[in-house]
PDB file of N, CA and C in Angstrom:
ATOM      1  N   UNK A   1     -14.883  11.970   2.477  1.00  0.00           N
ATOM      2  CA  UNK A   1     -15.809  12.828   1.787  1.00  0.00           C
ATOM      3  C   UNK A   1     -17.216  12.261   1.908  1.00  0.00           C
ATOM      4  N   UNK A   2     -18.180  13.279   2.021  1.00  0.00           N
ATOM      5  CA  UNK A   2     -19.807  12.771   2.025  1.00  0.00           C
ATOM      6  C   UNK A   2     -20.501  12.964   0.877  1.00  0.00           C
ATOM      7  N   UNK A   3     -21.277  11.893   0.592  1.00  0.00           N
ATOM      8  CA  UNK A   3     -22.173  11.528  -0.315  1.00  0.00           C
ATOM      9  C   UNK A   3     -23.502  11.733  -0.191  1.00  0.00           C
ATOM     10  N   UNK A   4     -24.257  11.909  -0.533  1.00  0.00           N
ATOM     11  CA  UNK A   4     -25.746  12.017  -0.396  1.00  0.00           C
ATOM     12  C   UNK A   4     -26.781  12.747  -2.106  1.00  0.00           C
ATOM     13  N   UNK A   5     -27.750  11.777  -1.590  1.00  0.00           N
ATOM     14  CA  UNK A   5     -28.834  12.200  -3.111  1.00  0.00           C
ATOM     15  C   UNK A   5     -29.437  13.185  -2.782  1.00  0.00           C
ATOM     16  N   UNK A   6     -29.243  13.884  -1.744  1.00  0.00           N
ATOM     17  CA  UNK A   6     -30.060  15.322  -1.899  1.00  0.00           C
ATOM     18  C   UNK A   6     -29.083  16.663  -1.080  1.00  0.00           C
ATOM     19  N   UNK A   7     -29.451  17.424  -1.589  1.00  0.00           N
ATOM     20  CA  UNK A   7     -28.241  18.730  -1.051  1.00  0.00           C
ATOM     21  C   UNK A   7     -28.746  18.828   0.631  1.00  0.00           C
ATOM     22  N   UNK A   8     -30.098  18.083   1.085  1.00  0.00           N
ATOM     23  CA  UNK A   8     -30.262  18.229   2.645  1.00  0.00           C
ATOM     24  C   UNK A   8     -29.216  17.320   3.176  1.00  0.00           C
ATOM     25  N   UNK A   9     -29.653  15.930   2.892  1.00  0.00           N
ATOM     26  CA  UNK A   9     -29.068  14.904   3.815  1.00  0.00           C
ATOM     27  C   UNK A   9     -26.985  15.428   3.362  1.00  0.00           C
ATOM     28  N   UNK A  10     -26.553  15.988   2.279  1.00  0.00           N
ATOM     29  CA  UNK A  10     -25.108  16.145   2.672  1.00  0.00           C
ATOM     30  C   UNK A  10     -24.606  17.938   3.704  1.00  0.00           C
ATOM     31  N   UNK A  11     -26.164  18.301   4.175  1.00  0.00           N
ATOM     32  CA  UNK A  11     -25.651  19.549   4.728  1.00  0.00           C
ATOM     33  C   UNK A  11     -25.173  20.794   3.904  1.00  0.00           C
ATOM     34  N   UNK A  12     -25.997  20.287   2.728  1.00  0.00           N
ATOM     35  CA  UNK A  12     -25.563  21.818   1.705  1.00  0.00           C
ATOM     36  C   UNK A  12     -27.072  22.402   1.688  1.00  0.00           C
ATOM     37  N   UNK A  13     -27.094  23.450   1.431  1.00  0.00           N
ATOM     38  CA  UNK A  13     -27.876  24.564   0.750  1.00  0.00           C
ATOM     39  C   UNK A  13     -28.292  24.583  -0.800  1.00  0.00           C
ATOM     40  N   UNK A  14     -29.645  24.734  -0.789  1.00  0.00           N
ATOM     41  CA  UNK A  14     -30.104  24.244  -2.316  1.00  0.00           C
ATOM     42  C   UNK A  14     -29.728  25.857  -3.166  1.00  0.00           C
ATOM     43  N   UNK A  15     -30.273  25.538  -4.399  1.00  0.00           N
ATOM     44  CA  UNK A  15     -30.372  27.468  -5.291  1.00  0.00           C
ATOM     45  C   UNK A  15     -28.986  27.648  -5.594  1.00  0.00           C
ATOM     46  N   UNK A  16     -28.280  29.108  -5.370  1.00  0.00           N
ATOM     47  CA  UNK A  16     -27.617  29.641  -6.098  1.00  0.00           C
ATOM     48  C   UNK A  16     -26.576  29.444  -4.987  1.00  0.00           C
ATOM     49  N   UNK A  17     -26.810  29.204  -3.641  1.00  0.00           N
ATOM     50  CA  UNK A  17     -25.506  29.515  -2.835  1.00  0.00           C
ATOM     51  C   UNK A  17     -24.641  28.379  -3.154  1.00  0.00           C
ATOM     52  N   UNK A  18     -25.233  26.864  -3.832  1.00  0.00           N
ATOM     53  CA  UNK A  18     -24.324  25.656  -4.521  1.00  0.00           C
ATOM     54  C   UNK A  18     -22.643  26.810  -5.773  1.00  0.00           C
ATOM     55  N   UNK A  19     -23.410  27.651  -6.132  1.00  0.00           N
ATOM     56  CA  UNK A  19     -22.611  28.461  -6.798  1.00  0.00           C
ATOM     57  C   UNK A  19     -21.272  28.749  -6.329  1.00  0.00           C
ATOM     58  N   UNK A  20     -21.397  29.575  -5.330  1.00  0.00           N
ATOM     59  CA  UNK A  20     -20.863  30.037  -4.476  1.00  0.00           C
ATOM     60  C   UNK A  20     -19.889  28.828  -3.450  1.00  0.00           C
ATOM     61  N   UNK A  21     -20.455  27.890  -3.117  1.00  0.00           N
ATOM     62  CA  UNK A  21     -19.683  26.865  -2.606  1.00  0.00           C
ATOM     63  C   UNK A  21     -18.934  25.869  -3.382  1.00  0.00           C
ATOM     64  N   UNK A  22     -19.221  25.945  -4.513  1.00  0.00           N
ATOM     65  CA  UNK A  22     -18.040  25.242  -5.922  1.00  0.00           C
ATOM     66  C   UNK A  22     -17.240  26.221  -6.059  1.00  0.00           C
ATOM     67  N   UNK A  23     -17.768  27.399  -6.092  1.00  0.00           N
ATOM     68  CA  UNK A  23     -16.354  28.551  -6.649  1.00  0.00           C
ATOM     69  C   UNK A  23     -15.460  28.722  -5.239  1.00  0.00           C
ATOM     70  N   UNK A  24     -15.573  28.107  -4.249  1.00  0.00           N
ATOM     71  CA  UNK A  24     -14.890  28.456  -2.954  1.00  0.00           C
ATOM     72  C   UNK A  24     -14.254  26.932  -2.735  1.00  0.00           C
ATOM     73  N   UNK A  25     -14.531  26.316  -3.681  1.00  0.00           N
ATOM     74  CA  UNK A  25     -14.269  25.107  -3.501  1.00  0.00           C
ATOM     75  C   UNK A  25     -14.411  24.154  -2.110  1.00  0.00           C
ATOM     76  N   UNK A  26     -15.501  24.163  -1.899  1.00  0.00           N
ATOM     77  CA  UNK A  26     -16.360  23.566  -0.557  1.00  0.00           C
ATOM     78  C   UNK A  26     -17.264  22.453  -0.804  1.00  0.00           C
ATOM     79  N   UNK A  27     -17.669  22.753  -2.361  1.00  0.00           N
ATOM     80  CA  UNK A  27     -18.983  21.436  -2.723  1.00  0.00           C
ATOM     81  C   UNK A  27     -18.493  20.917  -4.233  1.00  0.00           C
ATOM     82  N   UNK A  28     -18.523  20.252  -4.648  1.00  0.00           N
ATOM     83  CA  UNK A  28     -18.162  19.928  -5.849  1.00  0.00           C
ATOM     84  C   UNK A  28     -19.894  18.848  -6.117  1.00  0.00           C
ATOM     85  N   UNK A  29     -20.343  18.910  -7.479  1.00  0.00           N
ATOM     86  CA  UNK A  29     -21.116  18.045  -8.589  1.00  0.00           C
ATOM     87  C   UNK A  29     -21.009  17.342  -9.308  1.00  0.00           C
ATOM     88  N   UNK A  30     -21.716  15.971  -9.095  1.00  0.00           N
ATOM     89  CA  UNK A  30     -21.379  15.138 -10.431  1.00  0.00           C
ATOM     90  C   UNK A  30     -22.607  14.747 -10.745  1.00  0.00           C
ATOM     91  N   UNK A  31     -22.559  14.518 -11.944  1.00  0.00           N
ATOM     92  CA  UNK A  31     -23.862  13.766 -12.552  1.00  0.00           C
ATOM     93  C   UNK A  31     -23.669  12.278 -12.217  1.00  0.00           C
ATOM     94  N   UNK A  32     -25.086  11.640 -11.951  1.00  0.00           N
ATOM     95  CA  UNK A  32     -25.674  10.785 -11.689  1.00  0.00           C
ATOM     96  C   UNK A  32     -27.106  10.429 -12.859  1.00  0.00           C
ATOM     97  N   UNK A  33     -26.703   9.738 -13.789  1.00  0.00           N
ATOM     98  CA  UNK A  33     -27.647  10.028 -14.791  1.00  0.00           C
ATOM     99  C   UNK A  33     -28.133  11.048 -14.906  1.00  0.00           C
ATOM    100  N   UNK A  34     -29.523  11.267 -14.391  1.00  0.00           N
ATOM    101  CA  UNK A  34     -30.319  12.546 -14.857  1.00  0.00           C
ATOM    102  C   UNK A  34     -30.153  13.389 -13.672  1.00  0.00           C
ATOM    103  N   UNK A  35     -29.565  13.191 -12.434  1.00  0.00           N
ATOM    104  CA  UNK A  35     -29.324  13.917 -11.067  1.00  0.00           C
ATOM    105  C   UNK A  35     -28.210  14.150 -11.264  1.00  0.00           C
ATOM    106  N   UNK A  36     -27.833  15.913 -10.176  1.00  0.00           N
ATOM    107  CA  UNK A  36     -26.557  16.120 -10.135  1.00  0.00           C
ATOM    108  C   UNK A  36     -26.590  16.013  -8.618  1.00  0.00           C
ATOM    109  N   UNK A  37     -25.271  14.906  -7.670  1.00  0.00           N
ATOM    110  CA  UNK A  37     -25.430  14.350  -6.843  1.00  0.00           C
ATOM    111  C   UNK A  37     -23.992  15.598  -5.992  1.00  0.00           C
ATOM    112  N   UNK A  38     -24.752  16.489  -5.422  1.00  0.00           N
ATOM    113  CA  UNK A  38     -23.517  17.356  -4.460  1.00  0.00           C
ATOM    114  C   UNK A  38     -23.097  16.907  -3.209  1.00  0.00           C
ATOM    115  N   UNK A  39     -21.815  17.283  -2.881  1.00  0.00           N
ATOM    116  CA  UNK A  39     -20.874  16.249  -1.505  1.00  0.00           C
ATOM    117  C   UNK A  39     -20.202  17.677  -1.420  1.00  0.00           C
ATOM    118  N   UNK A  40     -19.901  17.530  -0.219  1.00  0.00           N
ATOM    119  CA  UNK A  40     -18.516  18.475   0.588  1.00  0.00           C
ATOM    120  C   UNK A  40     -17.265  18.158   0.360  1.00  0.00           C
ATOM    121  N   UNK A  41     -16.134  19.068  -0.660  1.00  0.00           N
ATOM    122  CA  UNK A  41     -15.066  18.734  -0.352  1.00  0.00           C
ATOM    123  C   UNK A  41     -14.422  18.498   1.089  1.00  0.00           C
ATOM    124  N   UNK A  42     -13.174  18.076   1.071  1.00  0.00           N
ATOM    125  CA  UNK A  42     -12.517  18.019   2.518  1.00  0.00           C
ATOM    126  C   UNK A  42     -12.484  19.515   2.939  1.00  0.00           C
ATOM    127  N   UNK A  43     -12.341  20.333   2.082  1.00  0.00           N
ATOM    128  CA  UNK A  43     -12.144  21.841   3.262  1.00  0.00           C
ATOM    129  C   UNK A  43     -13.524  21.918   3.720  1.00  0.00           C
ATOM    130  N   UNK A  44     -14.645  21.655   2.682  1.00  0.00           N
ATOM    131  CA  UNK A  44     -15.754  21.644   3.467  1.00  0.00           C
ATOM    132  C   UNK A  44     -16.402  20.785   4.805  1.00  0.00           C
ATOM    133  N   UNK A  45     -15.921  19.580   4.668  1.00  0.00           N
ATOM    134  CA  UNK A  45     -15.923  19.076   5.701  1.00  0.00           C
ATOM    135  C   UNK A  45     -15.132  19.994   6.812  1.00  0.00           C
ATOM    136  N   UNK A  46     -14.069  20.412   6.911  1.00  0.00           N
ATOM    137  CA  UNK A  46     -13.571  21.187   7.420  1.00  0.00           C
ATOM    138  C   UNK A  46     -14.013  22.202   8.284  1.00  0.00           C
ATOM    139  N   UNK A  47     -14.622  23.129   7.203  1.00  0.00           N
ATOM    140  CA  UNK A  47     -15.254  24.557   7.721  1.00  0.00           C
ATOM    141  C   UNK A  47     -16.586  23.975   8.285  1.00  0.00           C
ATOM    142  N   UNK A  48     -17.265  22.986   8.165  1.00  0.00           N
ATOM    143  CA  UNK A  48     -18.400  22.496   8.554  1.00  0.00           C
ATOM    144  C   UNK A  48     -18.843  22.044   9.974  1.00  0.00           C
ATOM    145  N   UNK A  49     -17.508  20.979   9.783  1.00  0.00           N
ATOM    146  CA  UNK A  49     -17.325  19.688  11.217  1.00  0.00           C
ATOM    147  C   UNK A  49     -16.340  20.215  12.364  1.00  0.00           C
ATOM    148  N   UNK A  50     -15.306  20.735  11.443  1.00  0.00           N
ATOM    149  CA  UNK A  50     -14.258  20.830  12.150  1.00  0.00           C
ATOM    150  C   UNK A  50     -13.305  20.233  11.795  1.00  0.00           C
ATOM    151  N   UNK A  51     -13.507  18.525  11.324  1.00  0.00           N
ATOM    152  CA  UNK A  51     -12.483  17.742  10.889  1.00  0.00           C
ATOM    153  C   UNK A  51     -12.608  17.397   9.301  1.00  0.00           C
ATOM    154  N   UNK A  52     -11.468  16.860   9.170  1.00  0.00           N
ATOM    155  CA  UNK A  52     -11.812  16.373   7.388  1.00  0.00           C
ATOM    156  C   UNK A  52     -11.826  15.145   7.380  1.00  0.00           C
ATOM    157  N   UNK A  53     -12.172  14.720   6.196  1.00  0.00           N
ATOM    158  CA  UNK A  53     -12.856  13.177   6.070  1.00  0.00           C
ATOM    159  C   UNK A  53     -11.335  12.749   5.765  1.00  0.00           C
ATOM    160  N   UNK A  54     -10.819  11.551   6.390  1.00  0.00           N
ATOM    161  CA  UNK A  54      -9.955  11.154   5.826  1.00  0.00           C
ATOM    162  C   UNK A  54      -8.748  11.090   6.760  1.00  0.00           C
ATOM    163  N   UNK A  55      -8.876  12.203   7.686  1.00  0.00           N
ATOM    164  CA  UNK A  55      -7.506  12.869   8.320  1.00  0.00           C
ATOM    165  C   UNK A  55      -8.158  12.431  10.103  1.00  0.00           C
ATOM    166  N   UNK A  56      -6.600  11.683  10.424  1.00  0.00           N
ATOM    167  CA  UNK A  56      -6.645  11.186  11.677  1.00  0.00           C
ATOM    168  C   UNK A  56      -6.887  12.312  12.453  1.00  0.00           C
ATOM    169  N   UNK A  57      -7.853  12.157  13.753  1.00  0.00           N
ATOM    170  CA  UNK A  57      -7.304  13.264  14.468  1.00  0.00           C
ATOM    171  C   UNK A  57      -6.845  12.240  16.305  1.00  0.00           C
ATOM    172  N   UNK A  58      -6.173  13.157  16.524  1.00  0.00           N
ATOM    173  CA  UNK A  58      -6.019  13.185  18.237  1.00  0.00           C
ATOM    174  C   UNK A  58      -4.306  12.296  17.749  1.00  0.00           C
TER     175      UNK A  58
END
């Protein structure tokens, strides 16, 4: 899974489409003190890369 302090550097989309990619379950949020720090679930990695974080390929 990817980490990053800003919705650019993890390849998400800022505004309302974060909405839309939690309810599809693609991005999930956590707070970080006063920041909410968004990452790609594995399906998102998925629909993104191609591969998922975690999962051997070849």
């Amino acid at each position: 899974m990817r980490r990053a302090s800003g919705t650019a550097r993890a390849g998400l989309p800022g505004g309302g489409h974060l909405a839309v990619l939690r309810d599809a379950n693609l991005a999930v949020g956590e707070r970080v003190g006063r920041r909410v720090v968004y990452r790609r679930t594995d399906s998102g990695d998925l629909l993104a890369t191609g591969t998922a974080a975690g999962v051997a390929t070849g």
